[in-house]
PDB file of N, CA and C in Angstrom:
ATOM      1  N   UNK A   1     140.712 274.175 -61.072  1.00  0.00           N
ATOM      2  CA  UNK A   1     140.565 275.251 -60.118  1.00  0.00           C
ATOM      3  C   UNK A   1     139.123 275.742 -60.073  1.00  0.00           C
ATOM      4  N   UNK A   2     138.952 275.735 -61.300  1.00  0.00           N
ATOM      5  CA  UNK A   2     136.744 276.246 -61.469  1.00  0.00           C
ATOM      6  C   UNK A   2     135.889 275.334 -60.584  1.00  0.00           C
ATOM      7  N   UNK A   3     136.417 273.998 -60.552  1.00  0.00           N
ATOM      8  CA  UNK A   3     135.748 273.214 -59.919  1.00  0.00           C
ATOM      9  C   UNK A   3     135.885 272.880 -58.264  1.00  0.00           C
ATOM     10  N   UNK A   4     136.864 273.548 -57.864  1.00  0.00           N
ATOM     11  CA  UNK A   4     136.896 273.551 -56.261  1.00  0.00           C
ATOM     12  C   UNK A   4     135.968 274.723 -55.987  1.00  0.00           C
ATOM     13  N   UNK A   5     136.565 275.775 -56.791  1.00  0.00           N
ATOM     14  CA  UNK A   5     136.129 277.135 -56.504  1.00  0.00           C
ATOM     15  C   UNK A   5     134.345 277.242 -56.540  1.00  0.00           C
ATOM     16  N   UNK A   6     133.914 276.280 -57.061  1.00  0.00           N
ATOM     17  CA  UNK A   6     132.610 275.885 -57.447  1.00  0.00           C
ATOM     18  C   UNK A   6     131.855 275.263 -56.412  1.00  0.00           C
ATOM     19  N   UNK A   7     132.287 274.499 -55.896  1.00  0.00           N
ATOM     20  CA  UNK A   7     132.254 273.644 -54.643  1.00  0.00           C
ATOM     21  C   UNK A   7     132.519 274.317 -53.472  1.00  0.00           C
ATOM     22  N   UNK A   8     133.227 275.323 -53.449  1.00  0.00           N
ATOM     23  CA  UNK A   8     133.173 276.267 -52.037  1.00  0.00           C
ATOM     24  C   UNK A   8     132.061 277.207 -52.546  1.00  0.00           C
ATOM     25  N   UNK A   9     131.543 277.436 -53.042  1.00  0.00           N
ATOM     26  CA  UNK A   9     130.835 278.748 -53.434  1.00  0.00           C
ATOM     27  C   UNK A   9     129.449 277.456 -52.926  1.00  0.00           C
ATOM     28  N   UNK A  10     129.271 276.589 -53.711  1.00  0.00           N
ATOM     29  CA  UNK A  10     127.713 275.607 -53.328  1.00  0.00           C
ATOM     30  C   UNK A  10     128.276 275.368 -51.442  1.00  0.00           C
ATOM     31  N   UNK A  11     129.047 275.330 -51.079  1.00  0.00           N
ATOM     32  CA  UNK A  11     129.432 275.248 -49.284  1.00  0.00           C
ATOM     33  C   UNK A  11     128.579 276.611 -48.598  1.00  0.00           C
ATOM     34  N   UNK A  12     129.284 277.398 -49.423  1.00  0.00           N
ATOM     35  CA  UNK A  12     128.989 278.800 -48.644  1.00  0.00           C
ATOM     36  C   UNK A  12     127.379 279.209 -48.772  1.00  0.00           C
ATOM     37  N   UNK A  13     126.356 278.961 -49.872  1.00  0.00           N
ATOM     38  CA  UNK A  13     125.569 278.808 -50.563  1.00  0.00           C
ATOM     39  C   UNK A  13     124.418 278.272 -49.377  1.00  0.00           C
ATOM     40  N   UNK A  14     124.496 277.116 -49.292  1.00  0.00           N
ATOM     41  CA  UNK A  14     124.346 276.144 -48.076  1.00  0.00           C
ATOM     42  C   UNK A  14     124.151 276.643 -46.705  1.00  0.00           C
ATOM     43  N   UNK A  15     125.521 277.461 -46.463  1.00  0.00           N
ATOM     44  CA  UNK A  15     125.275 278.099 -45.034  1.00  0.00           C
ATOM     45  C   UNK A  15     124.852 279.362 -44.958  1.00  0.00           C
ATOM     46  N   UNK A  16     124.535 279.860 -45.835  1.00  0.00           N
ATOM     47  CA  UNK A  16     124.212 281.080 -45.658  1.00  0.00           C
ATOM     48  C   UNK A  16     123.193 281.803 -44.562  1.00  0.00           C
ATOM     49  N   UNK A  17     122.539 280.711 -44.708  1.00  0.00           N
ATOM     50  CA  UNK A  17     121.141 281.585 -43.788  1.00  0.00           C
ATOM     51  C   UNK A  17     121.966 281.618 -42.296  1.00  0.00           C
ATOM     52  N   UNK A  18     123.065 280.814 -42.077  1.00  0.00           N
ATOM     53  CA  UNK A  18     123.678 280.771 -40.985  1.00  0.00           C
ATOM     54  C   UNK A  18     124.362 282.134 -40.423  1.00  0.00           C
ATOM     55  N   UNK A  19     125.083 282.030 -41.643  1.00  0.00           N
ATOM     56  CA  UNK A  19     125.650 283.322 -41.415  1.00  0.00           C
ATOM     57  C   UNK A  19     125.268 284.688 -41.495  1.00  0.00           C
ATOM     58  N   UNK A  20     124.161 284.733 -41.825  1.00  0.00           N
ATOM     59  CA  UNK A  20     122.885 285.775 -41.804  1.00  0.00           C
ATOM     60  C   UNK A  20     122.609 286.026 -40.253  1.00  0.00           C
ATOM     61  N   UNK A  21     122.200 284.625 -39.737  1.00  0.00           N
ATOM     62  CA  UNK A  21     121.846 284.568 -38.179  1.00  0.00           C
ATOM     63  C   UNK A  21     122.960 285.007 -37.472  1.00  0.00           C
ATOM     64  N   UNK A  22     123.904 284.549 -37.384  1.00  0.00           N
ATOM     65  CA  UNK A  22     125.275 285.329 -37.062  1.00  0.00           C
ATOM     66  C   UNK A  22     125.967 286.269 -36.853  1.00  0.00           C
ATOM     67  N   UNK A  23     125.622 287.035 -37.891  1.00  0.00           N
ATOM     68  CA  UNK A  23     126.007 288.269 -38.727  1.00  0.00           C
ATOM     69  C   UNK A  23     125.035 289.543 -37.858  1.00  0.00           C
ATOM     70  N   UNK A  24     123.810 289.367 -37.612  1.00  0.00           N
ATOM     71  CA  UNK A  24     122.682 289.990 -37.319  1.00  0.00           C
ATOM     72  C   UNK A  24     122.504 289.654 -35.910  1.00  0.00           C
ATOM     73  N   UNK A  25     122.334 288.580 -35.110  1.00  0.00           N
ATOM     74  CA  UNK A  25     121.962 288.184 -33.919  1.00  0.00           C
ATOM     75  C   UNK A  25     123.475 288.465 -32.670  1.00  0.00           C
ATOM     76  N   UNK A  26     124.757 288.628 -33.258  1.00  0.00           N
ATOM     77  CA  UNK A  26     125.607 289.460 -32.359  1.00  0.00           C
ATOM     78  C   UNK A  26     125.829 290.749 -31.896  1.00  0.00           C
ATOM     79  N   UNK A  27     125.302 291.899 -33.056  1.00  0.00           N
ATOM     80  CA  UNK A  27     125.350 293.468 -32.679  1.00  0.00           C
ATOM     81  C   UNK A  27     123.906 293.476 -32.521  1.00  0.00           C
ATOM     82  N   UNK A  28     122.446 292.653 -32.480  1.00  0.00           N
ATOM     83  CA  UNK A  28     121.448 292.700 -31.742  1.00  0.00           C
ATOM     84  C   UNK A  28     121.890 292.588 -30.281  1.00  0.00           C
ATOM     85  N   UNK A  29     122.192 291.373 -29.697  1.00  0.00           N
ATOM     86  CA  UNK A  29     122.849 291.244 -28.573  1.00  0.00           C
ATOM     87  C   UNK A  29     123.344 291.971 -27.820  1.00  0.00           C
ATOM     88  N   UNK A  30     124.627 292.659 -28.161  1.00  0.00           N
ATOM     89  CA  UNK A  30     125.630 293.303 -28.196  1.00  0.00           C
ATOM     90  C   UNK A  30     124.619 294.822 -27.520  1.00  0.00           C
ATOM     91  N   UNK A  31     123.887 295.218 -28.511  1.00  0.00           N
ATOM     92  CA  UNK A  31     123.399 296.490 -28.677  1.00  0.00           C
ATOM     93  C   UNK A  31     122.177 296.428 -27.258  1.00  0.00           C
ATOM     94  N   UNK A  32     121.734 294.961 -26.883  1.00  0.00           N
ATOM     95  CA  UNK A  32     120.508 295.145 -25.610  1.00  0.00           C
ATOM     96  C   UNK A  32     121.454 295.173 -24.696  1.00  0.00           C
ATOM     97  N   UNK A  33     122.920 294.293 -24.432  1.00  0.00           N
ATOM     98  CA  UNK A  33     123.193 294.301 -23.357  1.00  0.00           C
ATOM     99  C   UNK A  33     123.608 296.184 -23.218  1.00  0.00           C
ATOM    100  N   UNK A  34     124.182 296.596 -23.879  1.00  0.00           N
ATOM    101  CA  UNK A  34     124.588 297.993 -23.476  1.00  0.00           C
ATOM    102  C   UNK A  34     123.725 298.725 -23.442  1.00  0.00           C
ATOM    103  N   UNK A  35     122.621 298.650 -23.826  1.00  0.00           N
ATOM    104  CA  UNK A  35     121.426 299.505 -23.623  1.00  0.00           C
ATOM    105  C   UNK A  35     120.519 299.210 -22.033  1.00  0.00           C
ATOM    106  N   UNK A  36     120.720 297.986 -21.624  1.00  0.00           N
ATOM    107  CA  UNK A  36     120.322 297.229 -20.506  1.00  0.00           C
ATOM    108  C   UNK A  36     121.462 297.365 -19.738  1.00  0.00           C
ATOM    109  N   UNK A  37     122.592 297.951 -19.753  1.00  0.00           N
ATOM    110  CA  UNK A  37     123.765 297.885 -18.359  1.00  0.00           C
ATOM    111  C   UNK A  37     123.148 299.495 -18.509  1.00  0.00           C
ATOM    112  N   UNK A  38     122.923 300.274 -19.677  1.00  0.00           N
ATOM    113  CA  UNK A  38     123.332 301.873 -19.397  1.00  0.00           C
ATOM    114  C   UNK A  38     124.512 302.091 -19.324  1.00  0.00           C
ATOM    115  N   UNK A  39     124.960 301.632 -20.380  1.00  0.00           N
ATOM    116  CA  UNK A  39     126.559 302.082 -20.596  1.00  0.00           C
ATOM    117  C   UNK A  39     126.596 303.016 -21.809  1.00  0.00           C
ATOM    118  N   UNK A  40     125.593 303.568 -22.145  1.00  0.00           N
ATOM    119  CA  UNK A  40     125.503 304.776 -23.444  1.00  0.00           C
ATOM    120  C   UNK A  40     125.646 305.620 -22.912  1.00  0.00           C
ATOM    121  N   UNK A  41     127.149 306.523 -23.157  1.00  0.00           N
ATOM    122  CA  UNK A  41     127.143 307.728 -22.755  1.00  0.00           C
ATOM    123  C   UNK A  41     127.250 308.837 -23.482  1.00  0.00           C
ATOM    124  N   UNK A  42     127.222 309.916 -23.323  1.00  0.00           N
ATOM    125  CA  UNK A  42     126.832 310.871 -24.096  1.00  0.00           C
ATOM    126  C   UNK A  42     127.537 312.232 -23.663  1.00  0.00           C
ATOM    127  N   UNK A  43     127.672 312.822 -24.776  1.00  0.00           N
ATOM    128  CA  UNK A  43     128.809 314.355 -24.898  1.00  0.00           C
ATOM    129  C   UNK A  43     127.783 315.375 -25.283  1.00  0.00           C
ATOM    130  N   UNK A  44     127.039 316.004 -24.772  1.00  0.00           N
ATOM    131  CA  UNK A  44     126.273 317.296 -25.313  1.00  0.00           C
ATOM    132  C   UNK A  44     126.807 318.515 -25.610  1.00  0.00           C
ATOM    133  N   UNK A  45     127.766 318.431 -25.658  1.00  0.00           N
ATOM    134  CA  UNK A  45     128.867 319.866 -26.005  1.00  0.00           C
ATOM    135  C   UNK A  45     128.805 319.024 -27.241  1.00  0.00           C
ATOM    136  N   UNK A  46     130.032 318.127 -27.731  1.00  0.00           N
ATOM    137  CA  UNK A  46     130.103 317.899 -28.921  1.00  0.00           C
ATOM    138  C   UNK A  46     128.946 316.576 -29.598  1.00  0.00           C
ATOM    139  N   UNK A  47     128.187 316.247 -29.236  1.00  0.00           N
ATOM    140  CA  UNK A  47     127.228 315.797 -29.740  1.00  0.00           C
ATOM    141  C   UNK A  47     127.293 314.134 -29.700  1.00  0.00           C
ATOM    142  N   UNK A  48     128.284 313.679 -28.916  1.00  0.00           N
ATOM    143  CA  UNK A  48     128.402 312.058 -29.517  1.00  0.00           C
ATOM    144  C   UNK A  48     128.114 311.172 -28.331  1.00  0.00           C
ATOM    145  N   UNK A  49     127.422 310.154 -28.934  1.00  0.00           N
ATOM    146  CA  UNK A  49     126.731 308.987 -27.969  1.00  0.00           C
ATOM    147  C   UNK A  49     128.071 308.313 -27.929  1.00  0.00           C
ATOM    148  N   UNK A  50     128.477 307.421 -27.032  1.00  0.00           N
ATOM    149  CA  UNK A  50     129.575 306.139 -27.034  1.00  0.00           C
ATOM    150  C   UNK A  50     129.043 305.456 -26.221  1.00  0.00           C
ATOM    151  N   UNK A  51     129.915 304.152 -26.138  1.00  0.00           N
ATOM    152  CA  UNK A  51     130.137 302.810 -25.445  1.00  0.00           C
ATOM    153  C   UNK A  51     130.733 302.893 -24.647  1.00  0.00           C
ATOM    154  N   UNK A  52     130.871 303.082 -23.652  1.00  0.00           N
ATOM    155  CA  UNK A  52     131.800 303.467 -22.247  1.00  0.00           C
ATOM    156  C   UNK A  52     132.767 304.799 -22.586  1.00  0.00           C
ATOM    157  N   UNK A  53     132.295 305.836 -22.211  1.00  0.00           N
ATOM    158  CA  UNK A  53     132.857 306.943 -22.798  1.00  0.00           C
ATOM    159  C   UNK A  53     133.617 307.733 -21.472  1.00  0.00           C
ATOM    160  N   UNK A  54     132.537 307.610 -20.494  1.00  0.00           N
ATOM    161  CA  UNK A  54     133.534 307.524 -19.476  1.00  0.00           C
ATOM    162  C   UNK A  54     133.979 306.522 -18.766  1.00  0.00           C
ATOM    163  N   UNK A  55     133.598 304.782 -18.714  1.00  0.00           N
ATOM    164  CA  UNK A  55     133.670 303.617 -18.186  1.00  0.00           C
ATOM    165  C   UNK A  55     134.995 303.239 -19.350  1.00  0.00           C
ATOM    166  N   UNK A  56     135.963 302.794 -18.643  1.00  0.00           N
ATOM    167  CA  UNK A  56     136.740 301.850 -19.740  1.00  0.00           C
ATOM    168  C   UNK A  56     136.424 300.754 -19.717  1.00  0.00           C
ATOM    169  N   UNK A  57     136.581 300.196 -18.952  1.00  0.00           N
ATOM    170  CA  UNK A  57     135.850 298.567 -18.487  1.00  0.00           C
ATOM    171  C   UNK A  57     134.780 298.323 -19.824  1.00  0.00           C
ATOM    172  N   UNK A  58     133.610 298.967 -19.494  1.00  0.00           N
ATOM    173  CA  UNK A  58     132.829 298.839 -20.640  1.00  0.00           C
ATOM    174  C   UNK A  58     132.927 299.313 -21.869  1.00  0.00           C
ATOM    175  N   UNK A  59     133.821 299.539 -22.011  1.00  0.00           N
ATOM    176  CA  UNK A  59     134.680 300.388 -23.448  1.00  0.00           C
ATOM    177  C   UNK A  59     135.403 299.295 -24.114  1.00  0.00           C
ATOM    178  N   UNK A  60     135.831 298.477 -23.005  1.00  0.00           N
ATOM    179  CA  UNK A  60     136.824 296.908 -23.060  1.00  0.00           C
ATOM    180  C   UNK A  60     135.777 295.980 -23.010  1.00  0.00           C
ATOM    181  N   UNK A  61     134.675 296.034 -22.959  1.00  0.00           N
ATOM    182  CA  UNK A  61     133.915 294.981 -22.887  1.00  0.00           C
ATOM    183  C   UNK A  61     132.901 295.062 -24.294  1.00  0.00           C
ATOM    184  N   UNK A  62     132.204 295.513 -24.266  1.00  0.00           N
ATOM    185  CA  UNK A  62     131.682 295.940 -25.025  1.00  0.00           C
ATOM    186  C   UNK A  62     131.589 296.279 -26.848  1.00  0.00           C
ATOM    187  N   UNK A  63     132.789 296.818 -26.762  1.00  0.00           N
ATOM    188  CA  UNK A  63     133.154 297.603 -27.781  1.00  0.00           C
ATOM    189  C   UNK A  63     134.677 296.905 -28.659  1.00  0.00           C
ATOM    190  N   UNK A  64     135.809 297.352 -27.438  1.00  0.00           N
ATOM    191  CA  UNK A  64     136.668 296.525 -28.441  1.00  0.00           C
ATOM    192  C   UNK A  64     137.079 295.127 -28.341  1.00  0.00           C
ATOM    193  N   UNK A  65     136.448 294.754 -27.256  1.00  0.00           N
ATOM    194  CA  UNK A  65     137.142 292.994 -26.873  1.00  0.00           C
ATOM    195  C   UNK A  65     136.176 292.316 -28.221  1.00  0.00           C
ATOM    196  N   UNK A  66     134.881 292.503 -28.355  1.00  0.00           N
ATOM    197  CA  UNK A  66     134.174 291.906 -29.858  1.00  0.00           C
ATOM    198  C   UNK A  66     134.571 292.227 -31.229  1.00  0.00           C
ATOM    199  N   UNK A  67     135.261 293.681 -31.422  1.00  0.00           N
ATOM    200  CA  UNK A  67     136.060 294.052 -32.711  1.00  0.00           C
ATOM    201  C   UNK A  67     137.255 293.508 -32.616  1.00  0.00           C
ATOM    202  N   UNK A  68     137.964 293.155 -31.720  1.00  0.00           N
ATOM    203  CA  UNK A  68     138.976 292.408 -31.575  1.00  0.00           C
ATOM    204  C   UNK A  68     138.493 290.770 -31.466  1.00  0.00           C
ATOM    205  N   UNK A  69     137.970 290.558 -31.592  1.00  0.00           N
ATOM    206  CA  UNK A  69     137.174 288.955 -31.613  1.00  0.00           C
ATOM    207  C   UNK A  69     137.169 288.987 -33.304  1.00  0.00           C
ATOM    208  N   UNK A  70     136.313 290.014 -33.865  1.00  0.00           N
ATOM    209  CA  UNK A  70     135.844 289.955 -35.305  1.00  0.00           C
ATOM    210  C   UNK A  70     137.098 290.256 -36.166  1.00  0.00           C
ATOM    211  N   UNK A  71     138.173 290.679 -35.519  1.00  0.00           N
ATOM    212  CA  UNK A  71     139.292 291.303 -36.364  1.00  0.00           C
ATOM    213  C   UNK A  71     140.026 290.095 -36.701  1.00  0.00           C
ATOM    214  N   UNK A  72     140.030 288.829 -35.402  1.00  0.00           N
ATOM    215  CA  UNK A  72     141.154 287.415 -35.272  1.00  0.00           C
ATOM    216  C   UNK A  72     140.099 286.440 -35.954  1.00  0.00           C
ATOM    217  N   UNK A  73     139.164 286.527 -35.952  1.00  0.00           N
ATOM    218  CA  UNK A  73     137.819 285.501 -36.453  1.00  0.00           C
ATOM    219  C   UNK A  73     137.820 285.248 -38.245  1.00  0.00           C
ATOM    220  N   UNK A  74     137.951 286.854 -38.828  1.00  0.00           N
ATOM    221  CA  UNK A  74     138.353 287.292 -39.870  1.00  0.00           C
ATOM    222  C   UNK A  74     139.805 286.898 -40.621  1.00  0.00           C
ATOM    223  N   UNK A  75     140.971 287.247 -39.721  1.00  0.00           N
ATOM    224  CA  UNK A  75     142.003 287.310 -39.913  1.00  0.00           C
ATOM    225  C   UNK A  75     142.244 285.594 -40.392  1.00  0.00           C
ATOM    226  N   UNK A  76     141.576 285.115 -39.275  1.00  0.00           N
ATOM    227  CA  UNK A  76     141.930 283.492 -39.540  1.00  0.00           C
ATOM    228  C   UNK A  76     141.640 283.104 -40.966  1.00  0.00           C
ATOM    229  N   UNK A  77     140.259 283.391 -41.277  1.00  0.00           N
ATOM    230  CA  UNK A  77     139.245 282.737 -42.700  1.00  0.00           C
ATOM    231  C   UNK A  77     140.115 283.799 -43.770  1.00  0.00           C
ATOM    232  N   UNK A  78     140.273 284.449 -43.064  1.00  0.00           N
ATOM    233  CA  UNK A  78     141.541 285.062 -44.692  1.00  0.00           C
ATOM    234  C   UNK A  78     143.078 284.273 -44.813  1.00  0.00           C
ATOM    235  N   UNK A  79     143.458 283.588 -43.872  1.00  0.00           N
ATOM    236  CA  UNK A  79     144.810 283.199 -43.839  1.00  0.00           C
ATOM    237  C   UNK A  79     144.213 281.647 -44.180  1.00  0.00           C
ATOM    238  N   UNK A  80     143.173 281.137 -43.841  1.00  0.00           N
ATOM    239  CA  UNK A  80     143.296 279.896 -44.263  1.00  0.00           C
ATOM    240  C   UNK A  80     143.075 279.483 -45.982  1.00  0.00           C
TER     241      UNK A  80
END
């Protein structure tokens, strides 16, 4: 068992810088396109910036269709 477990760890080891790029280069993305549509909206009574706060569309785009991407993406590499 030490020795598979050893062998996925030198796998993961390997890809790392990948998943660095990955990890970092999607909520970069993520963060120009909504800053570039102007979909930051904002509550000055109670103080809070959001992601389509009054847009749902971009609330669904934006925000939870990618946490829902990262939630099944996740879900998978834990079940396998």
């Amino acid at each position: 068992m030490a020795v598979s477990a050893g062998k996925i760890q030198e796998k993961m080891d390997k890809k790392g810088a990948y998943f660095h790029l990955v990890a970092w280069s999607l909520p970069l993305i993520l963060t120009i396109t909504t800053m570039a549509l102007g979909e930051i909206d904002g509550n000055s009574v109670a103080g809070i910036c959001f992601v389509g706060y009054r847009n749902q569309a971009a609330r669904a785009g934006l925000l939870l269709g990618p946490l829902a991407a990262m939630v099944l993406v996740g879900g998978y590499f834990l079940s396998r």
